[in-house]
N, C-alpha and C. Protein backbone atom coordinates (compact mmCIF):
# COMPACT_ATOMS: atom_id res chain seq x y z
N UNK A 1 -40.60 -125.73 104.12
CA UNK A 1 -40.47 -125.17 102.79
C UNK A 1 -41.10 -123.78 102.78
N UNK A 2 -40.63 -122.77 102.51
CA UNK A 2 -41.18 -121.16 102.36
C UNK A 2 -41.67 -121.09 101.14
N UNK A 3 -42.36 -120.28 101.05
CA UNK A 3 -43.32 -120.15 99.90
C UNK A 3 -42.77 -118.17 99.16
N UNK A 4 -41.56 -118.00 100.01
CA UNK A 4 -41.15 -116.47 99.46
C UNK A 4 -40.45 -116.75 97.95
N UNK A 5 -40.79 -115.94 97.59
CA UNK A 5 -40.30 -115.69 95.61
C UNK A 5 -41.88 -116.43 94.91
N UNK A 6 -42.52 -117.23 95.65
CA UNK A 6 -43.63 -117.80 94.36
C UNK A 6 -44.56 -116.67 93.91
N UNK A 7 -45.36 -116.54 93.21
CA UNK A 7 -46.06 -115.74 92.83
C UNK A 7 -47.01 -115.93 93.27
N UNK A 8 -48.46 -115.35 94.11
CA UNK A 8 -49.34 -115.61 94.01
C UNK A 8 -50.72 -115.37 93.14
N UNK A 9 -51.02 -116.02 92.53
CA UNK A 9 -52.55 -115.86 91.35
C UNK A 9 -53.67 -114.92 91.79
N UNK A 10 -54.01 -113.99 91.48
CA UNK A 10 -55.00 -113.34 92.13
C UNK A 10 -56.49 -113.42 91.02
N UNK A 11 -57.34 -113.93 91.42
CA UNK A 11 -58.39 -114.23 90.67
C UNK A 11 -58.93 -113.16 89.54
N UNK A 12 -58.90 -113.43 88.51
CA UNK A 12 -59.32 -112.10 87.49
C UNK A 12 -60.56 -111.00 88.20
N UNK A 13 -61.64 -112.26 88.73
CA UNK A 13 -62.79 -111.14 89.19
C UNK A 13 -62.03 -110.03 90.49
N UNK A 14 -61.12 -110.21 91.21
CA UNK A 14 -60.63 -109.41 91.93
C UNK A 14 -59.31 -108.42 91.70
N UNK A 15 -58.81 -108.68 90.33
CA UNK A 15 -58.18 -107.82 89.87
C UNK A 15 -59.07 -106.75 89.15
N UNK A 16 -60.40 -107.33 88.72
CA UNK A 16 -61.21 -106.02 88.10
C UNK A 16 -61.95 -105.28 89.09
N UNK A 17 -62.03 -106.13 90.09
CA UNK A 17 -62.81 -105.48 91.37
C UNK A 17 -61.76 -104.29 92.02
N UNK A 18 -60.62 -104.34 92.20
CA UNK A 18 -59.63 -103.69 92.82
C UNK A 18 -59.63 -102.49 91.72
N UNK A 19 -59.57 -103.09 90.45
CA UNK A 19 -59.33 -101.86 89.52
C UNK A 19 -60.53 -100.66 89.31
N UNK A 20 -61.91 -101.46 89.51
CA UNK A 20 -62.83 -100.51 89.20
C UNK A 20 -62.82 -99.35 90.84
N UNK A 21 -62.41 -100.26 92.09
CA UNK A 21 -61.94 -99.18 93.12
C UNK A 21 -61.38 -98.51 93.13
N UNK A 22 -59.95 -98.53 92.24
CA UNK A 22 -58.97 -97.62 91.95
C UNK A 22 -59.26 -96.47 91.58
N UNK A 23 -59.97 -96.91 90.18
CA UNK A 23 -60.04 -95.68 89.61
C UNK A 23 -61.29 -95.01 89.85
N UNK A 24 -62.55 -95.80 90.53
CA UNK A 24 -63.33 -94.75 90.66
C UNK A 24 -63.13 -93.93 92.24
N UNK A 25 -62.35 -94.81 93.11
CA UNK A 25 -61.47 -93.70 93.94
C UNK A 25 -60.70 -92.89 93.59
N UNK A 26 -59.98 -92.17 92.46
CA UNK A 26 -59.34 -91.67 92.03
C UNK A 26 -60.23 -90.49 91.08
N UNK A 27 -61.59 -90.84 90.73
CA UNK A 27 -62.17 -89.90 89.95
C UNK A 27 -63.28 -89.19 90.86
N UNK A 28 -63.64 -90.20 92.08
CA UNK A 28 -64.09 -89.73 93.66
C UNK A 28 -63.61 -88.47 93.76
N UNK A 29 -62.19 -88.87 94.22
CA UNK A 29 -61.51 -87.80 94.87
C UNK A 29 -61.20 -86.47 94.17
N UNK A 30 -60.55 -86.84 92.84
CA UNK A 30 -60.22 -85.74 91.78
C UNK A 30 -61.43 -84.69 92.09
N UNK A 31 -62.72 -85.05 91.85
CA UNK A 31 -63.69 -84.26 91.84
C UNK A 31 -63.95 -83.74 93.24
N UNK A 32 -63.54 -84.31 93.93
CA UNK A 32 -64.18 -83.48 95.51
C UNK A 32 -63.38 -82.44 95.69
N UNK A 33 -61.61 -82.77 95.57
CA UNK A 33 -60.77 -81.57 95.06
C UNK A 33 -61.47 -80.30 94.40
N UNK A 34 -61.70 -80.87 93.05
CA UNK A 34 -61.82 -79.74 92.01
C UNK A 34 -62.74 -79.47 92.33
N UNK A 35 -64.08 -79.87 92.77
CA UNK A 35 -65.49 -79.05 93.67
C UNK A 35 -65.01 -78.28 94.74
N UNK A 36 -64.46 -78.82 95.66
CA UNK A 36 -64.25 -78.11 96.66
C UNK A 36 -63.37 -76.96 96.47
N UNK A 37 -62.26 -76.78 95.52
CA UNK A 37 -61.70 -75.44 95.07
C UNK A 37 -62.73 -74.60 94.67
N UNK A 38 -63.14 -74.84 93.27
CA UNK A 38 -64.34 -74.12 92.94
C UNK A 38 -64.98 -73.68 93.98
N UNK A 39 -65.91 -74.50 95.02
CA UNK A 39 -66.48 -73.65 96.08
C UNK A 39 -65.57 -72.70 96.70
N UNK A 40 -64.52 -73.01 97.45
CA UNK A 40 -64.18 -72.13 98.34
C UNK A 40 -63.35 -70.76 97.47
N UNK A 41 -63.07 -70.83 96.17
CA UNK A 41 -62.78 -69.28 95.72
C UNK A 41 -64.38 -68.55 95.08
N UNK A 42 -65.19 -69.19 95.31
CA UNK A 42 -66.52 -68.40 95.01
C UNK A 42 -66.63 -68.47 93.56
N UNK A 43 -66.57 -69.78 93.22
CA UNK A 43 -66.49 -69.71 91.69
C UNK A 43 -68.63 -69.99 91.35
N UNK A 44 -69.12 -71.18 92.53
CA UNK A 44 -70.34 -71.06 91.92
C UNK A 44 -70.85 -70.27 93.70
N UNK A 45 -72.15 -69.85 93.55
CA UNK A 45 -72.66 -69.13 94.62
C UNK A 45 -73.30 -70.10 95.57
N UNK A 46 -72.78 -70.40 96.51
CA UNK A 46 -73.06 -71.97 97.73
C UNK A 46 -74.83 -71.46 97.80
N UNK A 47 -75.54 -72.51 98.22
CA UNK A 47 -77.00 -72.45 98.28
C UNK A 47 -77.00 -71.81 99.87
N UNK A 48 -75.98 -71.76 100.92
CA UNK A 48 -76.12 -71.09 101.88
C UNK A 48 -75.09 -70.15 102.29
N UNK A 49 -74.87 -69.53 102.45
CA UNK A 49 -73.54 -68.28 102.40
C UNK A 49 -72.66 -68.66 103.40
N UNK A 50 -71.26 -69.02 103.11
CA UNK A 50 -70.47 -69.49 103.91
C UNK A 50 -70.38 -67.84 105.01
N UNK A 51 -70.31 -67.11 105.10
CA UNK A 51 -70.81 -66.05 106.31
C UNK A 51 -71.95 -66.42 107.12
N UNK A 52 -72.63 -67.42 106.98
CA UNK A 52 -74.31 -67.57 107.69
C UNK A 52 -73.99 -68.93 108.40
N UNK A 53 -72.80 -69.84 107.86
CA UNK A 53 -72.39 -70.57 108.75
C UNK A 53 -72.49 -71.00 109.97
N UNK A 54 -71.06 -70.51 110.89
CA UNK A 54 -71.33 -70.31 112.07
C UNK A 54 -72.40 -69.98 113.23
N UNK A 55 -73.09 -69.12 112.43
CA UNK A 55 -74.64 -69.14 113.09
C UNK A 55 -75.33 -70.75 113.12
N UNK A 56 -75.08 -71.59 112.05
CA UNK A 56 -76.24 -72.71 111.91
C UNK A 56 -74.92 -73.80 112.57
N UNK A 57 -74.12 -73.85 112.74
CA UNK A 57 -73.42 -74.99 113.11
C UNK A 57 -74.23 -75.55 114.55
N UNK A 58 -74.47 -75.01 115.17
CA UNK A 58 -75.04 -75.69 116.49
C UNK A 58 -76.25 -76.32 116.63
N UNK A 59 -76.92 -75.98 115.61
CA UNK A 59 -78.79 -76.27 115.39
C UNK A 59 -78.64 -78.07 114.98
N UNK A 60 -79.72 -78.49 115.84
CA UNK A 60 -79.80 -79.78 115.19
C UNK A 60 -80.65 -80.07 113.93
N UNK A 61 -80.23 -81.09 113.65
CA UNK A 61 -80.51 -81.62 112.17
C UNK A 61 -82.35 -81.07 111.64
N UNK A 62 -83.05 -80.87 111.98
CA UNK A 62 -84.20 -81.06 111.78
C UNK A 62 -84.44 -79.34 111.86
N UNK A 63 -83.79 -78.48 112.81
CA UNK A 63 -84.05 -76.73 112.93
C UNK A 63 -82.86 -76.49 112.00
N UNK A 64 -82.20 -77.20 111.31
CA UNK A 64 -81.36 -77.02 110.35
C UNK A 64 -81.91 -76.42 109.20
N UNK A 65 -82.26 -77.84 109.20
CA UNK A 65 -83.36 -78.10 107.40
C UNK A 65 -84.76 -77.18 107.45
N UNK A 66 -85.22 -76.60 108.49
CA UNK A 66 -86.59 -76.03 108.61
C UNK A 66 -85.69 -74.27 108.41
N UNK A 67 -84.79 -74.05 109.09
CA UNK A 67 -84.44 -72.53 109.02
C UNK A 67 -83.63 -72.52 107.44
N UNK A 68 -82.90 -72.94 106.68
CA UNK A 68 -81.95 -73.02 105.64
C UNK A 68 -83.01 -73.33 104.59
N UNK A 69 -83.76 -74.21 104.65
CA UNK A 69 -84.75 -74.90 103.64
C UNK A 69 -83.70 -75.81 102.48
N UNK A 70 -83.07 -76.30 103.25
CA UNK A 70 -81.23 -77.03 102.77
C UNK A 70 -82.42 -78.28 102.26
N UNK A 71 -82.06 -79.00 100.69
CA UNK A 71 -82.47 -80.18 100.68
C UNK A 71 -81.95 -81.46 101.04
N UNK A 72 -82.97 -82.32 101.56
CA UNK A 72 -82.94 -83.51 101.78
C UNK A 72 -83.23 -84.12 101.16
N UNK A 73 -82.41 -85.67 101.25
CA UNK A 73 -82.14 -87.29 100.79
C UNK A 73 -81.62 -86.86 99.19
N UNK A 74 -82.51 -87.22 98.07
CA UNK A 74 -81.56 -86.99 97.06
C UNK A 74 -81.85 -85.80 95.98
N UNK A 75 -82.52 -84.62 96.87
CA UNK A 75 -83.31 -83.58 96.32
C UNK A 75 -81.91 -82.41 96.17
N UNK A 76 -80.90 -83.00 96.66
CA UNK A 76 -79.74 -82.22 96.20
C UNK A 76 -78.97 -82.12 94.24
N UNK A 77 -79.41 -83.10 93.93
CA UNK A 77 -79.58 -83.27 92.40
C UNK A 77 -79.71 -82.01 91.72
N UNK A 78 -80.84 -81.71 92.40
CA UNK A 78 -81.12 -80.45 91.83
C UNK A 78 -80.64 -78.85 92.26
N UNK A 79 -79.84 -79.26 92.81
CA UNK A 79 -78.62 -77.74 93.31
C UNK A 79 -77.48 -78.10 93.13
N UNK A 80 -77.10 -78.50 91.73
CA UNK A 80 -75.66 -79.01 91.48
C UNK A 80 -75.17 -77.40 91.00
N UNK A 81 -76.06 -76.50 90.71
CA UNK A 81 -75.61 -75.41 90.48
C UNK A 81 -75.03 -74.29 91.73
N UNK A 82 -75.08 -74.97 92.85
CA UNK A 82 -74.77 -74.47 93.68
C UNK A 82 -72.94 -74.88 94.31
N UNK A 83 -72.27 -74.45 95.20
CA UNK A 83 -70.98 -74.53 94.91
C UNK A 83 -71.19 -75.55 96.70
N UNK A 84 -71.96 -75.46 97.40
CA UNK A 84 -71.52 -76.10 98.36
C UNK A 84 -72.78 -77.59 98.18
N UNK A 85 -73.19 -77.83 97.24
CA UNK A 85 -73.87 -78.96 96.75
C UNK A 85 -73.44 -79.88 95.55
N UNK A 86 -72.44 -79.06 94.48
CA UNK A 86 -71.12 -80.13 93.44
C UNK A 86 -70.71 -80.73 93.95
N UNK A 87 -69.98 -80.51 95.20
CA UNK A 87 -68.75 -81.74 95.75
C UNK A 87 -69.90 -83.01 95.98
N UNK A 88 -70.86 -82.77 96.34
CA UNK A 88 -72.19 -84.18 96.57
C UNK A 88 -71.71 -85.11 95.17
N UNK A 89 -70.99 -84.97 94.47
CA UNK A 89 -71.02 -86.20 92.84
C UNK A 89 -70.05 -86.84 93.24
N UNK A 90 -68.96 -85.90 93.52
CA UNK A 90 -67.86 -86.62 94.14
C UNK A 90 -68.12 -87.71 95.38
N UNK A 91 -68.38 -87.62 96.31
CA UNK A 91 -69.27 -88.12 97.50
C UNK A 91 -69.91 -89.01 96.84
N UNK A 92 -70.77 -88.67 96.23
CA UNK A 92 -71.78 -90.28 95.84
C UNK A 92 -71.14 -90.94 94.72
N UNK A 93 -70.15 -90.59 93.85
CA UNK A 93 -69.56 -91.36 93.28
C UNK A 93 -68.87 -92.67 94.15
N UNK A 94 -68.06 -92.06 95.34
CA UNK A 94 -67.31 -92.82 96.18
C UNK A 94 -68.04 -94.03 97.30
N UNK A 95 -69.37 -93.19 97.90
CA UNK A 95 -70.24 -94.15 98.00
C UNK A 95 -70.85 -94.97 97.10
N UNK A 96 -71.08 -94.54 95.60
CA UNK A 96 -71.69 -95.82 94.76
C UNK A 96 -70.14 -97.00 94.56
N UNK A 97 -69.35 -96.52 94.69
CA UNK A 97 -68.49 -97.71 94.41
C UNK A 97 -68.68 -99.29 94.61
N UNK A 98 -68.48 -99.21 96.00
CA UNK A 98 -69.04 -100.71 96.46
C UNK A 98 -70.00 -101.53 96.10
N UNK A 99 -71.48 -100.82 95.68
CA UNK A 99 -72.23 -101.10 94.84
C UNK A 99 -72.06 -101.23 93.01
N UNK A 100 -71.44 -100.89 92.94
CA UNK A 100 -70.69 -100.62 91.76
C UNK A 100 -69.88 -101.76 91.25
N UNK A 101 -68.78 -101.93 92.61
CA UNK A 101 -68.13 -103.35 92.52
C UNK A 101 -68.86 -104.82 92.27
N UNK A 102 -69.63 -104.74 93.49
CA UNK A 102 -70.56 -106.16 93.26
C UNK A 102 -71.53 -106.20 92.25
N UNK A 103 -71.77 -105.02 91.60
CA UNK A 103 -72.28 -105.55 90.21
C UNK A 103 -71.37 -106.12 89.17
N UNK A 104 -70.22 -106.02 89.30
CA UNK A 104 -69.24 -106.38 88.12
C UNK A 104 -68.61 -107.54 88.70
N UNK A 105 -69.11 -107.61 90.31
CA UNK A 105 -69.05 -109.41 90.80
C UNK A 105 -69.28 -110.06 90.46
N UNK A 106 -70.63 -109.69 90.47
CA UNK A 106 -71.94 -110.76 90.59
C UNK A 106 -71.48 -111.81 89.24
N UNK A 107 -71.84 -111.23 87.89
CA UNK A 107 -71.34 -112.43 86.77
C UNK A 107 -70.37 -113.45 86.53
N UNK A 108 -68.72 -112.91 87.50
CA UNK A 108 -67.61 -113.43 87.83
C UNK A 108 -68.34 -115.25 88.43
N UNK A 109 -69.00 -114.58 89.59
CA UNK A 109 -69.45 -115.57 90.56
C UNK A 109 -70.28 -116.53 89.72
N UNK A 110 -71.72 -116.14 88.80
CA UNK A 110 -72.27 -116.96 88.21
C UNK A 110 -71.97 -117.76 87.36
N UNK A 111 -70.48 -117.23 86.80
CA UNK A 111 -70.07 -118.08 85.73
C UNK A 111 -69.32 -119.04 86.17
N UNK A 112 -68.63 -118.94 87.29
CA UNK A 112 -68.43 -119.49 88.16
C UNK A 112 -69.29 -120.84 88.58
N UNK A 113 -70.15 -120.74 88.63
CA UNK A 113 -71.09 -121.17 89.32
C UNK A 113 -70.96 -121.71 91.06
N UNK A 114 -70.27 -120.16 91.63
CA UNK A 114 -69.70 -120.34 93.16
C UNK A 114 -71.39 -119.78 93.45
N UNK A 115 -72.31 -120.74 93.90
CA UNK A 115 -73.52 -120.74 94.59
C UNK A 115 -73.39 -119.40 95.82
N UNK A 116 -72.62 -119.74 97.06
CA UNK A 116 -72.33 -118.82 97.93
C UNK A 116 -71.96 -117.68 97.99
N UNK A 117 -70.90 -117.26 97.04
CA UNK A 117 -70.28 -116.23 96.80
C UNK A 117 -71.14 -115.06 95.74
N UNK A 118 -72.45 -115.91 94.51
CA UNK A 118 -72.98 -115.54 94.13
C UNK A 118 -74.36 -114.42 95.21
N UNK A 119 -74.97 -115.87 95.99
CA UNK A 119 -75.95 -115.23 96.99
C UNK A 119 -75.71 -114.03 97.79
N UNK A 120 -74.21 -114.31 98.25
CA UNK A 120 -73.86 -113.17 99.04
C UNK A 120 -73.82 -111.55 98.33
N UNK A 121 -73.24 -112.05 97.08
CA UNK A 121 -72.38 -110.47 96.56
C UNK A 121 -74.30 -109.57 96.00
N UNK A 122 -75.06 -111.16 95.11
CA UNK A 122 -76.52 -110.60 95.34
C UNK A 122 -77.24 -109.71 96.52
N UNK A 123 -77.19 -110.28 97.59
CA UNK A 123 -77.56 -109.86 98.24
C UNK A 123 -76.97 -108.70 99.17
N UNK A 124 -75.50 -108.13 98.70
CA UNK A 124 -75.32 -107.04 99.40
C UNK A 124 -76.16 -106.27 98.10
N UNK A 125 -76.05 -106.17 96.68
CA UNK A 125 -76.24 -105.49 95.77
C UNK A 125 -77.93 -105.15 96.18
N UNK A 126 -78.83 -105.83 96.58
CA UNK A 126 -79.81 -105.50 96.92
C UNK A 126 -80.09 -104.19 98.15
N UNK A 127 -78.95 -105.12 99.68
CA UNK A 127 -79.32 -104.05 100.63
C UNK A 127 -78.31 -102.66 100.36
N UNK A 128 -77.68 -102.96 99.77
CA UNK A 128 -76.78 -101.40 99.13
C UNK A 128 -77.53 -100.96 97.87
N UNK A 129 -78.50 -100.81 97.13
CA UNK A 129 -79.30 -100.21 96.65
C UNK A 129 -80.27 -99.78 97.45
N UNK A 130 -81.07 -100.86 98.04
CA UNK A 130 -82.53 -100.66 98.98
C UNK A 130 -81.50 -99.18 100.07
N UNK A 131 -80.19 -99.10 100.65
CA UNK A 131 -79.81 -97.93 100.83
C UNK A 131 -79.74 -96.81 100.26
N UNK A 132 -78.70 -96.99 99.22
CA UNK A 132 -78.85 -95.58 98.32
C UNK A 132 -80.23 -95.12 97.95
N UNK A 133 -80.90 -95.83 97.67
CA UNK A 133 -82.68 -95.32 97.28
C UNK A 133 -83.75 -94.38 98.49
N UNK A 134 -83.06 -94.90 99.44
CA UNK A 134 -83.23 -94.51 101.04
C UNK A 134 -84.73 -95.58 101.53
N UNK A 135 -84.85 -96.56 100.59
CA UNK A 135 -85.97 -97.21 101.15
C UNK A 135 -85.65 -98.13 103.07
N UNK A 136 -84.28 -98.29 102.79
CA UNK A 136 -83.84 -99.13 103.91
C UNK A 136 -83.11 -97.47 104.38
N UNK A 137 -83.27 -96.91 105.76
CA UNK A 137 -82.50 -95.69 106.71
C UNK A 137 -82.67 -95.87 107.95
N UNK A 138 -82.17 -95.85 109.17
CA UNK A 138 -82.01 -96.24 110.37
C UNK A 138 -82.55 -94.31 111.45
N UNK A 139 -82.17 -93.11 110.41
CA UNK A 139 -82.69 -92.38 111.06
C UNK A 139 -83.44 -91.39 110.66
N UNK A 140 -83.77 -90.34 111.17
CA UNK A 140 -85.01 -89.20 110.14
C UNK A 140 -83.68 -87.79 110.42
C-alpha cells in the first residue's frame, strides 16, 4: 500500500519553529544586504579604512586586534556607527535564531509534557546562551 497523495501532519510546534526561521532568515539577510551596501558606497565611515586592508589581512588574530584596536567579543555594540561593524546585527540576528527557536520550543514540549524533548531543547537553550554570552569559547 503507498502512502503517495496522503497528507502528512506536521506538528504545530514545528510549523512555528520553521516559521520563526523563515522569517528571521529573511530579516538576517535583508539586513546584511542593506548593511553591506551602505558600507561599501561609503555611506557610514568603516572603523578601519577599507585602503588599510590589505596591509592587515595577513596578521594573526591577536597583532590584529593590538595594531587596529578593532573590538572584541561583544564590544562591537558600540560601533554600530561604523559601516564595517552594522552588518554585525544582521550576523547576530542569524546566529540568535536557533536560540531563538528553542525558546518558542521549549513550552510546545512542556505542554506536551514530552519529558525528553523538553530536557533536550532546555538544555541546548542553556549551552547556546552560556555561548552567545561568551562564558562557554573554545579559543582566545
Amino acid at each position: 500500500m503507498s502512502d503517495k497523495g496522503k497528507a502528512v501532519e506536521i506538528p504545530r510546534e514545528q510549523q512555528v519553529y520553521a516559521t520563526v526561521l523563515y522569517w528571521g532568515m529573511l530579516i538576517g539577510m535583508g539586513l546584511l544586504i542593506m548593511t553591506f551596501i551602505l558600507y561599501m558606497f561609503g555611506v557610514l565611515k568603516p572603523f578601519i579604512p577599507v585602503t588599510e586592508l590589505p596591509k592587515l589581512w595577513g596578521m594573526k588574530v591577536k597583532k590584529f586586534v593590538e595594531v587596529t584596536q578593532v573590538p572584541t567579543g561583544w564590544n562591537w555594540v558600540y560601533h554600530l556607527d561604523k559601516g564595517d561593524f552594522l552588518n554585525y546585527i544582521g550576523i547576530a540576528i542569524l546566529a540568535g535564531l536557533q536560540v531563538l527557536g528553542f525558546i518558542i520550543l521549549f513550552p510546545f514540549y512542556v505542554a506536551k509534557r514530552d519529558v525528553p524533548f523538553s530536557i533536550i531543547v532546555l538544555a541546548e537553550i542553556v549551552v547556546l546562551l552560556l555561548a552567545i554570552t561568551g562564558v562557554i569559547h573554545l579559543a582566545e
